[in-house]
C-alpha atoms as a PDB file:
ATOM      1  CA  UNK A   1      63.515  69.585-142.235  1.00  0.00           C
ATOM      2  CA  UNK A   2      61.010  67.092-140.930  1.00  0.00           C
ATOM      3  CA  UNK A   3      57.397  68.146-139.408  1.00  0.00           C
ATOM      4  CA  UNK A   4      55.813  65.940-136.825  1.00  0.00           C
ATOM      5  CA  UNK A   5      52.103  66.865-136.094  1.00  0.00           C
ATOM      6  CA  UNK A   6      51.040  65.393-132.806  1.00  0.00           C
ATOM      7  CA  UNK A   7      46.830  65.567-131.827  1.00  0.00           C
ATOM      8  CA  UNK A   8      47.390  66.598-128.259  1.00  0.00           C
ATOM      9  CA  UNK A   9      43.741  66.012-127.395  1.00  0.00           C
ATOM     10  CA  UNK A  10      43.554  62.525-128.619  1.00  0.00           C
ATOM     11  CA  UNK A  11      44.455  59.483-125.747  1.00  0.00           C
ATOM     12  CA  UNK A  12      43.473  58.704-122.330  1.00  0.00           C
ATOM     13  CA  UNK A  13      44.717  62.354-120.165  1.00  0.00           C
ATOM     14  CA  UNK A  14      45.134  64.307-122.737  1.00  0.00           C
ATOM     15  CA  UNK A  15      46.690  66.768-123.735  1.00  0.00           C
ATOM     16  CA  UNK A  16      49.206  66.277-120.684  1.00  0.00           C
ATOM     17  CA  UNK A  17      50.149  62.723-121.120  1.00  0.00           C
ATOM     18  CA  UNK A  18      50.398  63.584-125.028  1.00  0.00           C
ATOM     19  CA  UNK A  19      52.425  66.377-124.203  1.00  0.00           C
ATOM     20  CA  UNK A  20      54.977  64.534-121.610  1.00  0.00           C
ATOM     21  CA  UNK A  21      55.600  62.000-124.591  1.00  0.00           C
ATOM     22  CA  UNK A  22      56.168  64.732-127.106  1.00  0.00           C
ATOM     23  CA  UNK A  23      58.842  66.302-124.342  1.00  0.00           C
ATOM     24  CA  UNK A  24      60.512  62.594-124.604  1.00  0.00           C
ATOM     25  CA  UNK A  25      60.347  62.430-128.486  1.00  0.00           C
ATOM     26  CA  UNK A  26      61.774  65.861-128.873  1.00  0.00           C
ATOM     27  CA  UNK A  27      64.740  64.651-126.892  1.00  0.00           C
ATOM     28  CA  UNK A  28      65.450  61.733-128.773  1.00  0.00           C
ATOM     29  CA  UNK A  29      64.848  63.401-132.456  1.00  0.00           C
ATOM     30  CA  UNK A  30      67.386  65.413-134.613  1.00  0.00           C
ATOM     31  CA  UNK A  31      67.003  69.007-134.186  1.00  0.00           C
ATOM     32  CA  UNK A  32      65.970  70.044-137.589  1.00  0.00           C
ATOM     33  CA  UNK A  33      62.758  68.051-136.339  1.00  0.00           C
ATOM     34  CA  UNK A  34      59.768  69.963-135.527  1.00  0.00           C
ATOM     35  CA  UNK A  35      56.936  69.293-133.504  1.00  0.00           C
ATOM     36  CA  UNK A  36      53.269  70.258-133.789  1.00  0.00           C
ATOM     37  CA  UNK A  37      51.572  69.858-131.005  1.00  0.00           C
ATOM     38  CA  UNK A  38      47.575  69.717-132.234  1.00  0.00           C
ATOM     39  CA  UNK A  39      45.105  70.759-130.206  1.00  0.00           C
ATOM     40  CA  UNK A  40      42.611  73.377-128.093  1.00  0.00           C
ATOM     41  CA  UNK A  41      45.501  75.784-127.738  1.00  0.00           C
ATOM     42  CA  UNK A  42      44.065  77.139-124.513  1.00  0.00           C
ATOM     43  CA  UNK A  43      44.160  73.629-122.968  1.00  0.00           C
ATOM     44  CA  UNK A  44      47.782  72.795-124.239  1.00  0.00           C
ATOM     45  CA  UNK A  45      49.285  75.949-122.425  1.00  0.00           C
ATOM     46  CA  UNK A  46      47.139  75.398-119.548  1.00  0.00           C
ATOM     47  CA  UNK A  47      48.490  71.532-118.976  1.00  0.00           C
ATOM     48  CA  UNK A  48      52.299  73.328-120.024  1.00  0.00           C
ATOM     49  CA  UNK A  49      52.143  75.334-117.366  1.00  0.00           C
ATOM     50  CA  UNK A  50      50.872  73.157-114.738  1.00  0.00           C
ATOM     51  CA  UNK A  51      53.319  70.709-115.376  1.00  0.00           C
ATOM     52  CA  UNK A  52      56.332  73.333-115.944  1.00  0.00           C
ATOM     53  CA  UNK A  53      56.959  72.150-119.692  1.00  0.00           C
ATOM     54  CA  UNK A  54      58.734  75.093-121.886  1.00  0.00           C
ATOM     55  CA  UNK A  55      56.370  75.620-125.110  1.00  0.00           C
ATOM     56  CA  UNK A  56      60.200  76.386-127.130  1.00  0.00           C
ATOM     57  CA  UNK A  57      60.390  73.705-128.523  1.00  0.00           C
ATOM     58  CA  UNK A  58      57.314  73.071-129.980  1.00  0.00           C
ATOM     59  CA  UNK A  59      54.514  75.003-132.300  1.00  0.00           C
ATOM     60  CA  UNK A  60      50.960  74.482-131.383  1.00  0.00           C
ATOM     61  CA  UNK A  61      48.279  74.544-133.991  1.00  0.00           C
ATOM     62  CA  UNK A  62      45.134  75.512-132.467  1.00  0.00           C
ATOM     63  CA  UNK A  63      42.265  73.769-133.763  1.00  0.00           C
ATOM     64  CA  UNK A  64      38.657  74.305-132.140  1.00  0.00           C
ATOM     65  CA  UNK A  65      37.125  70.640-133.162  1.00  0.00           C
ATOM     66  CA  UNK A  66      37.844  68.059-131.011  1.00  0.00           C
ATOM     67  CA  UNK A  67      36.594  64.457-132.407  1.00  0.00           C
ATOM     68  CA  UNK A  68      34.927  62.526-129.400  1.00  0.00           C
ATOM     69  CA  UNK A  69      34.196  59.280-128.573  1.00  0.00           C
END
């Protein structure tokens, strides 16, 4: 099993445009592949839901530090 970890908050429109390439990756990827989304957990479902993106088939990590610029 492989573990990708992605930093959803990182990026210009983050998390969503982080998230919409994660939803491409996953579909490309073998399925023993798992992906981390990284991130302010509350933001990450928030953009999900918005944008009608299933959370199944990715784990989110929540972490409360975001690095700025």
């Amino acid at each position: 099993m492989v573990r990708i970890g992605v930093d959803a908050m990182g990026g210009d429109f983050a998390p969503c445009n982080v998230i919409l390439g994660a939803v491409e990756a996953k579909k490309r990827l073998p399925e023993d592949v798992e992906l981390y989304l990284i991130g302010d957990k509350e933001k990450i479902t928030k953009s999900c839901q918005e944008n009608g993106i299933g959370l199944g088939n990715f784990f989110i990590l929540h972490c409360s530090q975001e690095i700025l610029m």
